[in-house]
PDB file of N, CA and C in Angstrom:
ATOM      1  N   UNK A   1       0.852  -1.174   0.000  1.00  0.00           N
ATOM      2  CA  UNK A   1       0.000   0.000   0.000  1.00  0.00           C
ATOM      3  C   UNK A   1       0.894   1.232   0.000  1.00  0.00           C
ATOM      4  N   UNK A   2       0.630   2.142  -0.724  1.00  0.00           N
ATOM      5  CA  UNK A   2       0.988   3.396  -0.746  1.00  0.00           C
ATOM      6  C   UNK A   2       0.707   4.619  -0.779  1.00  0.00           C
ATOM      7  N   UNK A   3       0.580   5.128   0.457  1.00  0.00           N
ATOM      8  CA  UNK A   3      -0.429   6.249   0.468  1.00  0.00           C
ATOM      9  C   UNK A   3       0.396   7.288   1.320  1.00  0.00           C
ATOM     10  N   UNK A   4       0.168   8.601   0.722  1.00  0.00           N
ATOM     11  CA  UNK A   4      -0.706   9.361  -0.859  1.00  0.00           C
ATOM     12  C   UNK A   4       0.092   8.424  -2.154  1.00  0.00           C
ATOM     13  N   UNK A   5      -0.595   8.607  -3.171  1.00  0.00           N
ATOM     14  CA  UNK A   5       0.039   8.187  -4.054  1.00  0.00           C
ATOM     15  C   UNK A   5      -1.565   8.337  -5.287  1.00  0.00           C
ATOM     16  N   UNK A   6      -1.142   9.308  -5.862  1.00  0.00           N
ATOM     17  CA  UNK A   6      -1.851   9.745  -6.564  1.00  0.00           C
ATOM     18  C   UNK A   6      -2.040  11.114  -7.401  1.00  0.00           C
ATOM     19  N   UNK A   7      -3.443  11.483  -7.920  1.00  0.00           N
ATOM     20  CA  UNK A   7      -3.157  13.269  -8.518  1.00  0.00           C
ATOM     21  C   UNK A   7      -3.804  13.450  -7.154  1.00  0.00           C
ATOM     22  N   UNK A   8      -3.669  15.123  -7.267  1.00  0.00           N
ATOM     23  CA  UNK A   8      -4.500  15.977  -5.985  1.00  0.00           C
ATOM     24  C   UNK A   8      -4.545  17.113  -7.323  1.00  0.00           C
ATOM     25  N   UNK A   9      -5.295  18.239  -6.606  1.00  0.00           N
ATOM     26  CA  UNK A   9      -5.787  19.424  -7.189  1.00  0.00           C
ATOM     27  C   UNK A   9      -4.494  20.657  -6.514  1.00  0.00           C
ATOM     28  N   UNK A  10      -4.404  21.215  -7.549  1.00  0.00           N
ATOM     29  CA  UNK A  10      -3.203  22.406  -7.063  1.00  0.00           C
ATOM     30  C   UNK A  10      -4.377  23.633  -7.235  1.00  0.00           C
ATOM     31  N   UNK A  11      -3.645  24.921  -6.919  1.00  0.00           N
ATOM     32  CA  UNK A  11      -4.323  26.224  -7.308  1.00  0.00           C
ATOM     33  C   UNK A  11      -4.395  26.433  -8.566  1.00  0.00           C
ATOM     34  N   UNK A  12      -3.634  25.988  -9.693  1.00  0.00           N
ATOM     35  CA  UNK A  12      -4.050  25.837 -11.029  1.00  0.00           C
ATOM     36  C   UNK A  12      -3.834  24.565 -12.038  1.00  0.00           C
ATOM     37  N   UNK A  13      -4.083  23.607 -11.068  1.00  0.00           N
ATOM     38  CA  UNK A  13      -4.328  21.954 -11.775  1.00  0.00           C
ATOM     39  C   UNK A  13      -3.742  21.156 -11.430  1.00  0.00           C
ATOM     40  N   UNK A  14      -3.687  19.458 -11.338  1.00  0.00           N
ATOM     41  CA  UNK A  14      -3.273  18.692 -11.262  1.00  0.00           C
ATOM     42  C   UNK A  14      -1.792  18.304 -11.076  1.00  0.00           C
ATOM     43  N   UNK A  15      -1.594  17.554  -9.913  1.00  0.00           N
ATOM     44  CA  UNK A  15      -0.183  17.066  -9.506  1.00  0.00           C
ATOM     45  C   UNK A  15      -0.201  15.775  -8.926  1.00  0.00           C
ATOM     46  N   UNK A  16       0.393  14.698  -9.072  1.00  0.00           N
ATOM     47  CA  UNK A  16       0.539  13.643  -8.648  1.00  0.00           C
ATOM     48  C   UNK A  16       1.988  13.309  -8.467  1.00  0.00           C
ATOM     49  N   UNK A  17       1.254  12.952  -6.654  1.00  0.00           N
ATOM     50  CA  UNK A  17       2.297  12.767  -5.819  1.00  0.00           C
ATOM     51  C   UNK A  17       2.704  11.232  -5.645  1.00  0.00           C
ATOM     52  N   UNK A  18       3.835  10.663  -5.527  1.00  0.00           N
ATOM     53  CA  UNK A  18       3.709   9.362  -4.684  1.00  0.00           C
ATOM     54  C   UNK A  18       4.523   9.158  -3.527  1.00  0.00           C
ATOM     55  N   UNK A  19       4.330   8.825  -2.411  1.00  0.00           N
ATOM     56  CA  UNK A  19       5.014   9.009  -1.117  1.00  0.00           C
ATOM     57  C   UNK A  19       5.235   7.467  -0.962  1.00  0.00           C
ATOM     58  N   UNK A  20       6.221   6.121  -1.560  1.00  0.00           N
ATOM     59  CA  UNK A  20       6.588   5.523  -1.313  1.00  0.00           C
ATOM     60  C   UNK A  20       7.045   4.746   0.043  1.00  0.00           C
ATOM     61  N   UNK A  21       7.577   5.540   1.184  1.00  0.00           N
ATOM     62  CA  UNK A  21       8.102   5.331   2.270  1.00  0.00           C
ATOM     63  C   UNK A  21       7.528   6.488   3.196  1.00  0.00           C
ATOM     64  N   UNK A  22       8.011   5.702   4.338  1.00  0.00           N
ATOM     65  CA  UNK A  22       7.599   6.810   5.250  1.00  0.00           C
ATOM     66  C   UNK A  22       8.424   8.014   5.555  1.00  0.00           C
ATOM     67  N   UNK A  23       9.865   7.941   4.944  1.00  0.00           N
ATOM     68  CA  UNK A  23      10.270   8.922   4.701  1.00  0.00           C
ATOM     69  C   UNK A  23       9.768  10.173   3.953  1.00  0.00           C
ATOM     70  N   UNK A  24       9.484   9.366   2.572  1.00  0.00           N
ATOM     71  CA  UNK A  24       8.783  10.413   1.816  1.00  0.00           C
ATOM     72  C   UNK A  24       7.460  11.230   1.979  1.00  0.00           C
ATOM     73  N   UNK A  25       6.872  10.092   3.296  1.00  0.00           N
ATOM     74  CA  UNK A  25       5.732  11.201   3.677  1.00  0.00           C
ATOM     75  C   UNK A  25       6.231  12.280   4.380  1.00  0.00           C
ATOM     76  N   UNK A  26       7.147  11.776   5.205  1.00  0.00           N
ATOM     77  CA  UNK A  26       7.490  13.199   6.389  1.00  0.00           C
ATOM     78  C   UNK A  26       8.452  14.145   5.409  1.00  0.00           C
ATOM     79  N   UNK A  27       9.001  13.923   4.699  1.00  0.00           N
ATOM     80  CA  UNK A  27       9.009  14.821   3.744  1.00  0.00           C
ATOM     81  C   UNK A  27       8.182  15.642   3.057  1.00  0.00           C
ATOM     82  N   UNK A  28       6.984  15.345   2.660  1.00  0.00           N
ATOM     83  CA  UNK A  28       5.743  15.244   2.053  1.00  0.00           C
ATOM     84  C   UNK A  28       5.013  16.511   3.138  1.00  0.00           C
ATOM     85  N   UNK A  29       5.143  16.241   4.307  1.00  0.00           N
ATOM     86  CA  UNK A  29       4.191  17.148   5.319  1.00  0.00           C
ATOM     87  C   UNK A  29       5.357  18.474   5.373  1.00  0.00           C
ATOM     88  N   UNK A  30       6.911  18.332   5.150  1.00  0.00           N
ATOM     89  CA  UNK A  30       7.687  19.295   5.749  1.00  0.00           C
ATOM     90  C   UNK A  30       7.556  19.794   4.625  1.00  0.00           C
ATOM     91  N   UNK A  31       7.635  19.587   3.321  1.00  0.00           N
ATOM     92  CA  UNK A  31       7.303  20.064   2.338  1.00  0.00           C
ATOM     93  C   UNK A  31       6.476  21.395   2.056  1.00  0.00           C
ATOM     94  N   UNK A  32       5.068  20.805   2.409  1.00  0.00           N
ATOM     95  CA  UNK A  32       3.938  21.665   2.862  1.00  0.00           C
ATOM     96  C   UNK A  32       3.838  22.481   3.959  1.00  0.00           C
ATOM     97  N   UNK A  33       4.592  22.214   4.840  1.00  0.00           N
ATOM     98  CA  UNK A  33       4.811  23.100   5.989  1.00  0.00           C
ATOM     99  C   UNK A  33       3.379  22.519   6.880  1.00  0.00           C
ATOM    100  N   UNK A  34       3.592  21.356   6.891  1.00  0.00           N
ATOM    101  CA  UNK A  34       2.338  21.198   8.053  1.00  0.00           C
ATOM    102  C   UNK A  34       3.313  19.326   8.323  1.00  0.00           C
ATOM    103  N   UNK A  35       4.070  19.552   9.530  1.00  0.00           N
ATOM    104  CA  UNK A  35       4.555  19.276  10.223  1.00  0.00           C
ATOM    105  C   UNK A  35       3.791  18.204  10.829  1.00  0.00           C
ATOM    106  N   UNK A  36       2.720  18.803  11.459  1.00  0.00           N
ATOM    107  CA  UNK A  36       1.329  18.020  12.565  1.00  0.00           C
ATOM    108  C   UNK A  36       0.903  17.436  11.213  1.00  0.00           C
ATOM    109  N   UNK A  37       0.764  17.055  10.069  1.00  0.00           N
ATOM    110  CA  UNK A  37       0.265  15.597   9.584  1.00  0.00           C
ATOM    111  C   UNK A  37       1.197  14.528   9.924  1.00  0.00           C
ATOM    112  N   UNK A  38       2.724  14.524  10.352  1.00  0.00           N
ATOM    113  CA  UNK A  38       3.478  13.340  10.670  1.00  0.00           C
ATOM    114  C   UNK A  38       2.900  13.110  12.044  1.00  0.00           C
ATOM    115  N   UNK A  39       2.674  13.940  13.141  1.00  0.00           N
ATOM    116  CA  UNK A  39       1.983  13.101  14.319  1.00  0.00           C
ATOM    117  C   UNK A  39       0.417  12.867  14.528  1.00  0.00           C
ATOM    118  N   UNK A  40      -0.379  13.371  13.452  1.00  0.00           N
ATOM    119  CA  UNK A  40      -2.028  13.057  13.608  1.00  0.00           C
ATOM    120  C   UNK A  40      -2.179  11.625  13.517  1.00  0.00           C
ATOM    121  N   UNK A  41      -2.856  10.841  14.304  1.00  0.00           N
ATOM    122  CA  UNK A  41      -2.874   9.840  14.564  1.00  0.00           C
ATOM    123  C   UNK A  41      -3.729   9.358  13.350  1.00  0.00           C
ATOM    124  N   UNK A  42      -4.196  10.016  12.392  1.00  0.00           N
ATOM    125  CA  UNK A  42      -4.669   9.174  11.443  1.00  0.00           C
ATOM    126  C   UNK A  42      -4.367   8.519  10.267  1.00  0.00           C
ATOM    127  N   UNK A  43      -2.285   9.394  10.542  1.00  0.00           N
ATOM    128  CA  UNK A  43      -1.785   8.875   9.307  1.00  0.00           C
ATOM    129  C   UNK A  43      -0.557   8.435   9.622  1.00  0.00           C
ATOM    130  N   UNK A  44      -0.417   7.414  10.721  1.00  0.00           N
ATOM    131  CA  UNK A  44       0.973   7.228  11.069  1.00  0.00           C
ATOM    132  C   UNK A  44       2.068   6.374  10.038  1.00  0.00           C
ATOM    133  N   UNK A  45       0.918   6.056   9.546  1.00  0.00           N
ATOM    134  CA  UNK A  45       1.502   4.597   8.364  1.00  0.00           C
ATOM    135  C   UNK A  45       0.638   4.323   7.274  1.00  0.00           C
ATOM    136  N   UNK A  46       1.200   3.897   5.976  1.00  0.00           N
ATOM    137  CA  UNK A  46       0.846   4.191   4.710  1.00  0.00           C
ATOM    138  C   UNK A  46      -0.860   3.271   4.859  1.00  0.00           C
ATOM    139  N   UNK A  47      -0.658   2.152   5.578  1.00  0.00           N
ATOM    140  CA  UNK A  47      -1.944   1.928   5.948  1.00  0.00           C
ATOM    141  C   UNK A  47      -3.444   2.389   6.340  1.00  0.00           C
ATOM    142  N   UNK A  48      -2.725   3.172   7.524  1.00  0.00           N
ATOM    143  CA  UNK A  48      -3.679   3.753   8.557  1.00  0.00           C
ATOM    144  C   UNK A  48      -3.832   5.196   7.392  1.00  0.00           C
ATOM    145  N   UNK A  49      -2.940   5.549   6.286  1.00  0.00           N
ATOM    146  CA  UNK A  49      -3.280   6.525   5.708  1.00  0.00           C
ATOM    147  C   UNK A  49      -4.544   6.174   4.461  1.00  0.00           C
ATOM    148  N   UNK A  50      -4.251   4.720   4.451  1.00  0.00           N
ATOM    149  CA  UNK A  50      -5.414   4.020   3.016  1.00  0.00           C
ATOM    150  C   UNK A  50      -7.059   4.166   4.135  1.00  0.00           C
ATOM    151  N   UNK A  51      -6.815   4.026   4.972  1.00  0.00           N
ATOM    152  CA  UNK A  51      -8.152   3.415   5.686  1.00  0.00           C
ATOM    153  C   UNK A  51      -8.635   4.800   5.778  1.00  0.00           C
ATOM    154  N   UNK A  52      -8.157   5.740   5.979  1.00  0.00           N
ATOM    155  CA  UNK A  52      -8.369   7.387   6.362  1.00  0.00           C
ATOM    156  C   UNK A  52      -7.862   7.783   5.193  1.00  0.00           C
ATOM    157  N   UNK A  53      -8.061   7.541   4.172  1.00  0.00           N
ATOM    158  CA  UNK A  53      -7.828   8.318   2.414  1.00  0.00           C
ATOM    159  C   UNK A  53      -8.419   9.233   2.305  1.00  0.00           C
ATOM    160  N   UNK A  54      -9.973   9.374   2.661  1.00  0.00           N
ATOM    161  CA  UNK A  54     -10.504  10.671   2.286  1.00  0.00           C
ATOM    162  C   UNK A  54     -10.542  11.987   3.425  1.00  0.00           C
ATOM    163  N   UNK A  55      -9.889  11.601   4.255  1.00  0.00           N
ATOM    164  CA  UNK A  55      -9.468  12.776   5.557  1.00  0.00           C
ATOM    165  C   UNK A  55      -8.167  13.355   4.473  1.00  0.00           C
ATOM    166  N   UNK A  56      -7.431  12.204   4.338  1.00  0.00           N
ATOM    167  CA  UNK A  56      -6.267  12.666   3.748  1.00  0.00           C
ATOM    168  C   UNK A  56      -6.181  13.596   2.662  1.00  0.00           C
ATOM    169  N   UNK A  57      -7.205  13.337   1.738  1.00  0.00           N
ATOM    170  CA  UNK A  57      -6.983  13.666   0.430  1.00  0.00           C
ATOM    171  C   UNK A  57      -7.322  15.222   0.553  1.00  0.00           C
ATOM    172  N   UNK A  58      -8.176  15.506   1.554  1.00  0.00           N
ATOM    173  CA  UNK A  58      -9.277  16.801   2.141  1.00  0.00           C
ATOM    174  C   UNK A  58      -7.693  17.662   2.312  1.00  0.00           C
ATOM    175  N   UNK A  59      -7.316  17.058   3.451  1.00  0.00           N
ATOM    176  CA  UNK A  59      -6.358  17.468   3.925  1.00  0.00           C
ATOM    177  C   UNK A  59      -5.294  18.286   3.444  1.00  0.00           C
ATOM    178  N   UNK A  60      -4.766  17.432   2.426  1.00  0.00           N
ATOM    179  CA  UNK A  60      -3.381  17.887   1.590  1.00  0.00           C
ATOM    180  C   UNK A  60      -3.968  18.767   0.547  1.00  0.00           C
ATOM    181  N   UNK A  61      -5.198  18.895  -0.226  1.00  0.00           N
ATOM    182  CA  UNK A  61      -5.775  19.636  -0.584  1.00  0.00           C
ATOM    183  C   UNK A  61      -6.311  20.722  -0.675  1.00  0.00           C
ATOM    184  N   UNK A  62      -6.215  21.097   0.666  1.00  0.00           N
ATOM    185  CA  UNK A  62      -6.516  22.243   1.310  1.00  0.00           C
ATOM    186  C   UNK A  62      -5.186  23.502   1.356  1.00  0.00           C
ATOM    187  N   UNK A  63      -3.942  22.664   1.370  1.00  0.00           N
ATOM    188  CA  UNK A  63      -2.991  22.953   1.147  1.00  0.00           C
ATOM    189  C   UNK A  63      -2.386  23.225   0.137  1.00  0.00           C
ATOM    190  N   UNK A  64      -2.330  22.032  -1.108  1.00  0.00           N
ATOM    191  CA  UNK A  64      -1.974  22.474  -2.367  1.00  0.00           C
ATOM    192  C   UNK A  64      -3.185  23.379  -2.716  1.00  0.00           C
ATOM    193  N   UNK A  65      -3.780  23.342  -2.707  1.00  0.00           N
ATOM    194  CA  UNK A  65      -4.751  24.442  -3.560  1.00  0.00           C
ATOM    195  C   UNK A  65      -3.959  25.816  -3.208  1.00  0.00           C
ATOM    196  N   UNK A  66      -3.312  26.417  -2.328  1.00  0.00           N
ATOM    197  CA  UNK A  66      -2.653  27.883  -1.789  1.00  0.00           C
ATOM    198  C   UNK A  66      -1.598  28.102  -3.219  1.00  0.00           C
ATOM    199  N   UNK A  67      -1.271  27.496  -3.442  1.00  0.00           N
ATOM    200  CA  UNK A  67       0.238  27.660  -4.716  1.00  0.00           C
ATOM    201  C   UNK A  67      -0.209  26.609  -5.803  1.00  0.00           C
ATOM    202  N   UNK A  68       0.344  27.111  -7.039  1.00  0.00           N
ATOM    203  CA  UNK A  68       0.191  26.778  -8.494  1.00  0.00           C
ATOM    204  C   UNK A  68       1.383  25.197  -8.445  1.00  0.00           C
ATOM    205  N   UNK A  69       0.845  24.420  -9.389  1.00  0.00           N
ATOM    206  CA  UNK A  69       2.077  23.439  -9.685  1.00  0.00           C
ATOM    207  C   UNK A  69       2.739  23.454 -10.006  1.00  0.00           C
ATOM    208  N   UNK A  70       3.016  24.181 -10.379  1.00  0.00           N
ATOM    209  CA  UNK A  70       4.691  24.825 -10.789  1.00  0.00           C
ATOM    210  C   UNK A  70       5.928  24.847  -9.521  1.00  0.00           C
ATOM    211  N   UNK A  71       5.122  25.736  -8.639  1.00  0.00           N
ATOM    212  CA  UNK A  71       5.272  26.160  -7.373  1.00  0.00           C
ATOM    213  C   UNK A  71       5.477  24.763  -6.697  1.00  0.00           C
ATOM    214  N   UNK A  72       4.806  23.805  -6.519  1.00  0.00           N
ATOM    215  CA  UNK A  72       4.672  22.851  -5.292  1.00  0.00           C
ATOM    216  C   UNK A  72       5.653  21.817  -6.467  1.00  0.00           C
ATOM    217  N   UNK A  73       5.631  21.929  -7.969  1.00  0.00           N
ATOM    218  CA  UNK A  73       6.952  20.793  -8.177  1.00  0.00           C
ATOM    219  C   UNK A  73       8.294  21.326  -7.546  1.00  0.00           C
ATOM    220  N   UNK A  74       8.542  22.595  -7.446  1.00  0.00           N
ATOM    221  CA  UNK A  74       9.393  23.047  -7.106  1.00  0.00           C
ATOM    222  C   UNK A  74      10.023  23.155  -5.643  1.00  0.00           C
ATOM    223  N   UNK A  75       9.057  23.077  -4.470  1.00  0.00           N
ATOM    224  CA  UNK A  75       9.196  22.825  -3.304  1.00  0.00           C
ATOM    225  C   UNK A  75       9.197  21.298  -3.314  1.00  0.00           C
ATOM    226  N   UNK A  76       8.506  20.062  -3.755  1.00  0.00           N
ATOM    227  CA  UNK A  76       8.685  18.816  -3.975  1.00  0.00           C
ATOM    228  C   UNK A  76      10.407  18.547  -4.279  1.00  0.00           C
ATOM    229  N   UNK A  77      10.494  19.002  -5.247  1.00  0.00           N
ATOM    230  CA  UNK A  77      12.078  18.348  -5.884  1.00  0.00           C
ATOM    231  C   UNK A  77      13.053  18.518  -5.015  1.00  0.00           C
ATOM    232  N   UNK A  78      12.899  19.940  -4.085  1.00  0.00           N
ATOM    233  CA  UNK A  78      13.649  20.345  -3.298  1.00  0.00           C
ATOM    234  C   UNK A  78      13.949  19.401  -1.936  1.00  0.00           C
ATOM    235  N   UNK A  79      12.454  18.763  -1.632  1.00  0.00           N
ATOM    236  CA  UNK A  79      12.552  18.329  -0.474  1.00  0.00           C
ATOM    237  C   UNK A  79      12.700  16.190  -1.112  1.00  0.00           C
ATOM    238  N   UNK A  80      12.819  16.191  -1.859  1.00  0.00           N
ATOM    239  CA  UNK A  80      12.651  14.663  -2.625  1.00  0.00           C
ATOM    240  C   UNK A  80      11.563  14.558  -2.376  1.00  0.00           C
ATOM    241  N   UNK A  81      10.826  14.672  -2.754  1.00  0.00           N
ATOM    242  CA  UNK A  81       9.570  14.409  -3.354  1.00  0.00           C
ATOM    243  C   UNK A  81       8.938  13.764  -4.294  1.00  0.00           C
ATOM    244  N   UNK A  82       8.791  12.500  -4.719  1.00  0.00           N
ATOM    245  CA  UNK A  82       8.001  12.430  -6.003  1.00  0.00           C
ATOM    246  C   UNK A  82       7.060  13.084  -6.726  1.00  0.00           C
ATOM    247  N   UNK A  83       6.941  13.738  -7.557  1.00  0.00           N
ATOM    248  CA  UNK A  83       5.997  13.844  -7.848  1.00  0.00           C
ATOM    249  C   UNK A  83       5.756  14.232  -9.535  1.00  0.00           C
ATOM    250  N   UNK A  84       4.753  14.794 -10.162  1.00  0.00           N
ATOM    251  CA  UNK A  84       4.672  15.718 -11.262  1.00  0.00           C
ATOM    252  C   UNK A  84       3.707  16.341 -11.587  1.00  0.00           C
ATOM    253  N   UNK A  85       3.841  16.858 -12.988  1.00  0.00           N
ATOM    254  CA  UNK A  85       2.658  17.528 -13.945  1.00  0.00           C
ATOM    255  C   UNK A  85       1.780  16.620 -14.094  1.00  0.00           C
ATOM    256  N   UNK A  86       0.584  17.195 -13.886  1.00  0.00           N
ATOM    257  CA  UNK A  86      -0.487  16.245 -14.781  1.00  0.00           C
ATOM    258  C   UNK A  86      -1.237  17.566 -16.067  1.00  0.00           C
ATOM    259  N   UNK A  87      -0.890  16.636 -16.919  1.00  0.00           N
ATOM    260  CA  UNK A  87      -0.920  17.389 -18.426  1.00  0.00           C
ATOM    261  C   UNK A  87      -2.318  17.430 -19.176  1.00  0.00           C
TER     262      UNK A  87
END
């Protein structure tokens, strides 16, 4: 299981992320600057993040939507991030 791992919605379109490890999630939250998704108990593990997918998806969404994809490939690459364009 691998979760996030998917598109999300940016402030001007589509990006798909994949967070492989649990590294790459806590990357993934420092990324975004929201820190408190590595200790919310609903996403400690790529599991507990599948079972709670649509908290999640709300979640990170709320966030990318603030900056364009351009913007968030660019904070991604920085922090290793997977991710890309969706075209």
């Amino acid at each position: 299981i691998v979760v996030p791992n998917g598109t999300f919605a940016t402030k001007d379109g589509l990006i798909n992320i994949g967070c492989s490890t649990q590294q790459q999630w806590e990357s993934l939250c420092r990324a975004l600057e929201a820190p408190e998704l590595i200790a919310d108990p609903r996403y400690p593990d790529s599991r507990t993040r599948a079972v709670n997918l649509d908290a999640l998806v709300a979640d990170l969404e709320a966030i990318l939507k603030r900056r364009t994809r351009a913007e968030w490939i660019q904070v991604f690459s920085a922090h290793d991030v997977p991710c890309g364009p969706i075209l």
